[in-house]
N, C-alpha and C. Protein backbone atom coordinates (compact mmCIF):
# COMPACT_ATOMS: atom_id res chain seq x y z
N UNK A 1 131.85 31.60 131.59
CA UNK A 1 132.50 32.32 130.51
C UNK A 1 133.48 33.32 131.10
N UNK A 2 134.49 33.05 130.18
CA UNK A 2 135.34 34.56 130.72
C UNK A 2 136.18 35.18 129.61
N UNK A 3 136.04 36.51 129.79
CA UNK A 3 136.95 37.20 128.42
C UNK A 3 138.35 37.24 128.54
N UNK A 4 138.69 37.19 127.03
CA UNK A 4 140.64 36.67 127.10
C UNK A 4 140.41 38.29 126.75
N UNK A 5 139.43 38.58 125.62
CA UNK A 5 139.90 40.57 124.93
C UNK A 5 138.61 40.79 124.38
N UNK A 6 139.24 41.93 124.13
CA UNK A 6 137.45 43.06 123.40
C UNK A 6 138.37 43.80 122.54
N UNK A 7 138.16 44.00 121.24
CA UNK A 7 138.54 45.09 120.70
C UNK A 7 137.80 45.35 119.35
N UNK A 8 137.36 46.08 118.96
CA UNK A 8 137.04 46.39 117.70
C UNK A 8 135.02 46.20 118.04
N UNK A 9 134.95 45.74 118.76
CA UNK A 9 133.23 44.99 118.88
C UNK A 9 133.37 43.89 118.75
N UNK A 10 134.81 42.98 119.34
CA UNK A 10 134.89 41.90 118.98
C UNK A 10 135.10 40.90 120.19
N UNK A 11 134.56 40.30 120.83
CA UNK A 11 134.70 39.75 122.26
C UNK A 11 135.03 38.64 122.01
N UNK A 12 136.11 38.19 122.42
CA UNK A 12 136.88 36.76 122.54
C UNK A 12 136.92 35.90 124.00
N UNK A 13 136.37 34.98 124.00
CA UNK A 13 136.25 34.83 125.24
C UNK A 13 136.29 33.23 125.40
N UNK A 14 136.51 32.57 126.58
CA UNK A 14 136.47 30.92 126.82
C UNK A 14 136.00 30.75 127.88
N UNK A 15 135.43 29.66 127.67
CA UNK A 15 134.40 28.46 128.39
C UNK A 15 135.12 27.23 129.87
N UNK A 16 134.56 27.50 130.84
CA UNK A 16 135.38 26.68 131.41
C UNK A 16 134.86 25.27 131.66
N UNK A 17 135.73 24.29 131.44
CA UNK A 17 135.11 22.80 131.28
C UNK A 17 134.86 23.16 129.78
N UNK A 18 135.49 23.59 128.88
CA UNK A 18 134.87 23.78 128.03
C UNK A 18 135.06 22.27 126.53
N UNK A 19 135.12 21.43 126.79
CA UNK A 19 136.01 20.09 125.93
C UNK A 19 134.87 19.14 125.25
N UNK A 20 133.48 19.39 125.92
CA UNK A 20 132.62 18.19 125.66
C UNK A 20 132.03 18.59 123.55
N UNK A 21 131.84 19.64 123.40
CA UNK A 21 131.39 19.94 122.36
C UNK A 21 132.61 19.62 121.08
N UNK A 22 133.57 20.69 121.47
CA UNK A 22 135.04 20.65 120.90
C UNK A 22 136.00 20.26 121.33
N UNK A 23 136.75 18.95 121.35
CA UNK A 23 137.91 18.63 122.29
C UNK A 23 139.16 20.06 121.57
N UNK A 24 139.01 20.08 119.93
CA UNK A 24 140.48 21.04 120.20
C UNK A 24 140.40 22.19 121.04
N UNK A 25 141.42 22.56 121.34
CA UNK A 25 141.70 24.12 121.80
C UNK A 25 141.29 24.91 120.98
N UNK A 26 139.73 26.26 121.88
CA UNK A 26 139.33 26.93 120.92
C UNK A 26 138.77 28.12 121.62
N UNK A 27 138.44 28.78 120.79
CA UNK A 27 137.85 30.19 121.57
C UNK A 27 136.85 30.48 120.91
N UNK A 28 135.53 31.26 121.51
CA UNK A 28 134.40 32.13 121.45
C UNK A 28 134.45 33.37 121.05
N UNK A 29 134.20 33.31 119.83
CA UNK A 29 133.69 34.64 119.05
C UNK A 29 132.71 35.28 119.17
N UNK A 30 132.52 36.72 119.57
CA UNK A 30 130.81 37.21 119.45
C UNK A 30 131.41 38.44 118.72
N UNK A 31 130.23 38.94 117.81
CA UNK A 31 130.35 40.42 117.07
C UNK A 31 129.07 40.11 117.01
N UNK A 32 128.62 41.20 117.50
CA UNK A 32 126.84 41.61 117.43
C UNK A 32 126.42 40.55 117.81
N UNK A 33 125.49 40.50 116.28
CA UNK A 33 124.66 39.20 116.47
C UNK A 33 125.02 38.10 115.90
N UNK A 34 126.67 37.96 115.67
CA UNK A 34 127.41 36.76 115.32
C UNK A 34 128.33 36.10 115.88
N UNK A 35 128.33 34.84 116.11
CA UNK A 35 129.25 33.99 117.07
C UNK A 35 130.11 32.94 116.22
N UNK A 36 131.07 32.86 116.48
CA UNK A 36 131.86 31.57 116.18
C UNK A 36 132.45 30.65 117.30
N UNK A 37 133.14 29.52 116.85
CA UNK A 37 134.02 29.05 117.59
C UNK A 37 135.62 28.54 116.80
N UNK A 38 136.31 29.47 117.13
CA UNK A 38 137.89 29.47 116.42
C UNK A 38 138.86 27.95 117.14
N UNK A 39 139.13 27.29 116.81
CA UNK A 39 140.43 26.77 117.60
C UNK A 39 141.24 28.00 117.33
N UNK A 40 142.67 27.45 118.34
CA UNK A 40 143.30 28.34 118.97
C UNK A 40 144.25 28.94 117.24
N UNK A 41 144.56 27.91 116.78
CA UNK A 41 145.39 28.21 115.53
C UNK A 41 144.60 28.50 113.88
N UNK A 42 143.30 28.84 114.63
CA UNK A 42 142.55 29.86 113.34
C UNK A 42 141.50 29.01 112.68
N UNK A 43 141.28 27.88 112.85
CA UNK A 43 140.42 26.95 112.51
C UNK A 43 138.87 26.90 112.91
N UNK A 44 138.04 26.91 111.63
CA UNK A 44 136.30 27.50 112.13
C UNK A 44 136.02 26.53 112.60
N UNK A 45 134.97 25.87 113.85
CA UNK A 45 134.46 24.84 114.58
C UNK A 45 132.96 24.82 113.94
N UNK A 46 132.41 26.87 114.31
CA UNK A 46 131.10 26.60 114.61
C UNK A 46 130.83 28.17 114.46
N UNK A 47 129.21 28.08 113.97
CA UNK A 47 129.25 29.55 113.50
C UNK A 47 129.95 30.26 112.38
N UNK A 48 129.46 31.95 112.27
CA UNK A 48 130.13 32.52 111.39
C UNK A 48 130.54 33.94 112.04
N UNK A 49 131.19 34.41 110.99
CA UNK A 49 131.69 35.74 111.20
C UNK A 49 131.64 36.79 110.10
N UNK A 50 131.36 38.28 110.00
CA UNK A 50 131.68 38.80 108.57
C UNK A 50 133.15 38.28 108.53
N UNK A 51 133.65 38.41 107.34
CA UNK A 51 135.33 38.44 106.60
C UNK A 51 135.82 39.54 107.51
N UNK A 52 135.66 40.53 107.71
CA UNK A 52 136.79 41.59 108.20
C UNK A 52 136.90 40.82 109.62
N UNK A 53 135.68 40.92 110.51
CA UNK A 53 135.69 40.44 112.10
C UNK A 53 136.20 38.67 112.04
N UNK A 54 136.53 38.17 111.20
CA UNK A 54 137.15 36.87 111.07
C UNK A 54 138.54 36.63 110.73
N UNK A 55 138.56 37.67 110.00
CA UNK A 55 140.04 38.21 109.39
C UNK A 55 140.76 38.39 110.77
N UNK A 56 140.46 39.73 111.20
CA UNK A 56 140.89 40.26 112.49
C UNK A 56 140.94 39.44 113.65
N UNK A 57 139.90 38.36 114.08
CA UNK A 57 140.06 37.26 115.19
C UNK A 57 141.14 36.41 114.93
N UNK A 58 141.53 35.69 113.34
CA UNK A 58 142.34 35.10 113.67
C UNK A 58 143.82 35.05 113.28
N UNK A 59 144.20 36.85 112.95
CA UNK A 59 145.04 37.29 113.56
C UNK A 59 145.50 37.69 115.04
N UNK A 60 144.43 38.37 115.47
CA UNK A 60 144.90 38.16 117.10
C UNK A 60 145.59 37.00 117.92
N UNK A 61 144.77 35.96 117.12
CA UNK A 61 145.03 34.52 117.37
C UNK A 61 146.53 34.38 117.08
N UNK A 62 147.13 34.81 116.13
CA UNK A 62 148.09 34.39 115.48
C UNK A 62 149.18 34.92 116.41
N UNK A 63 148.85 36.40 116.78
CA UNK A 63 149.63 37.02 117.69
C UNK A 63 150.20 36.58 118.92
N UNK A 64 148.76 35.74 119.97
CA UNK A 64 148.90 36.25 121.08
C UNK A 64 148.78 34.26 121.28
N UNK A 65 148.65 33.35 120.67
CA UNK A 65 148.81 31.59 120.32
C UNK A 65 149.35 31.34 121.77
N UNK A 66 150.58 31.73 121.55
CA UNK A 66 150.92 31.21 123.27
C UNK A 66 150.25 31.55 124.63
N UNK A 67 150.19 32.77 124.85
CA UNK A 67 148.63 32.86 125.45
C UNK A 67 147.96 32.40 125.47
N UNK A 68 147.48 32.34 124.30
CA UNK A 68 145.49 31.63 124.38
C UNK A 68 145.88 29.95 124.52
N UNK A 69 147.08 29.31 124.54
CA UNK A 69 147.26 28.38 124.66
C UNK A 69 147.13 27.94 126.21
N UNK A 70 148.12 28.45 127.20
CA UNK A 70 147.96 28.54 128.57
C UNK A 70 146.87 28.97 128.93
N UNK A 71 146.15 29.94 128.81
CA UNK A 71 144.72 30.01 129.42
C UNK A 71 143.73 28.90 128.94
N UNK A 72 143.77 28.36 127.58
CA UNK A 72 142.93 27.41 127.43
C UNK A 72 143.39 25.87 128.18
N UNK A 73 144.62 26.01 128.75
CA UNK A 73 145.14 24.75 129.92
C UNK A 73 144.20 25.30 131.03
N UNK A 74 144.29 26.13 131.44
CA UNK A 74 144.11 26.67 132.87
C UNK A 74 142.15 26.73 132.68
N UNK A 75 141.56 27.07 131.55
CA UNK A 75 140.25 27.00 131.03
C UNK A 75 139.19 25.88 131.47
N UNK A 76 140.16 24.73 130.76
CA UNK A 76 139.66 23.54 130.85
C UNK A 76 139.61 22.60 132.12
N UNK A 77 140.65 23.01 133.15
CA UNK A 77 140.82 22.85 134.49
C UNK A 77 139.56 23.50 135.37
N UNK A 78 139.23 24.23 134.80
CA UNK A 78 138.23 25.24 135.73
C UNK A 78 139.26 26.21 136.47
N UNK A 79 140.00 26.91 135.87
CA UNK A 79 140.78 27.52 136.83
C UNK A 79 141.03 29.16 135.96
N UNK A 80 140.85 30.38 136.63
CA UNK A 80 140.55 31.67 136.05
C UNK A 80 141.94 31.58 135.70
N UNK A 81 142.24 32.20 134.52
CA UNK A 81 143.51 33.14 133.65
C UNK A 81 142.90 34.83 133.12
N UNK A 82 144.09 34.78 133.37
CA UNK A 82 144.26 36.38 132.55
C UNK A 82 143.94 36.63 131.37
N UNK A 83 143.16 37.99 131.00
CA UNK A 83 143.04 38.56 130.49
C UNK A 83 144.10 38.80 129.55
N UNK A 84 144.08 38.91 128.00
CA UNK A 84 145.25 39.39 127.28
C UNK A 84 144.53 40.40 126.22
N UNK A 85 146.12 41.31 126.85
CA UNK A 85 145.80 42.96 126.27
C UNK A 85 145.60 43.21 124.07
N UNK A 86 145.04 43.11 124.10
CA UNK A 86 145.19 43.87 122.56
C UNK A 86 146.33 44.48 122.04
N UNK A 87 146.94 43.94 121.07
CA UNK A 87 147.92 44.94 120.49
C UNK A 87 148.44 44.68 119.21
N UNK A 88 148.31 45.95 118.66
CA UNK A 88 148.13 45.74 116.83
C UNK A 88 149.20 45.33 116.39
């Protein structure tokens, strides 16, 4: 596992090798004691989220797409990417 961001109590993070469960491109949600799995363009896989912390994930998503796109290349390779910063 490795984190793309944290903000709010909201940890976004991807799986490396991560394709066997979900082939699309997707990311790991945790808030508390709730998990999802987003594709990259806002789409629920798995799990839930409250509305606000779901709201807010997949805007980030919306923001930062090209990003989470290249790291989820580099993800699935087994190969570490960067971290991406938060910004409202």
């Amino acid at each position: 596992m490795s984190e793309l961001c944290r903000f709010a109590g909201i940890i976004i993070y991807m799986m490396f090798f991560d394709t066997g469960k979900h082939s699309k491109p997707h990311v790991h949600v945790k808030y508390g004691d709730y998990e999802a799995v987003l594709t990259i363009d806002g789409e629920l896989l798995a799990g839930s989220l409250p509305f606000k912390q779901m709201k807010m994930a997949i805007n980030w998503l919306g923001m930062h797409e090209e990003e989470a796109y290249q790291a989820w290349n580099l993800a699935v390779q087994g190969k570490h990417f960067d971290r991406i910063d938060y910004k409202r």
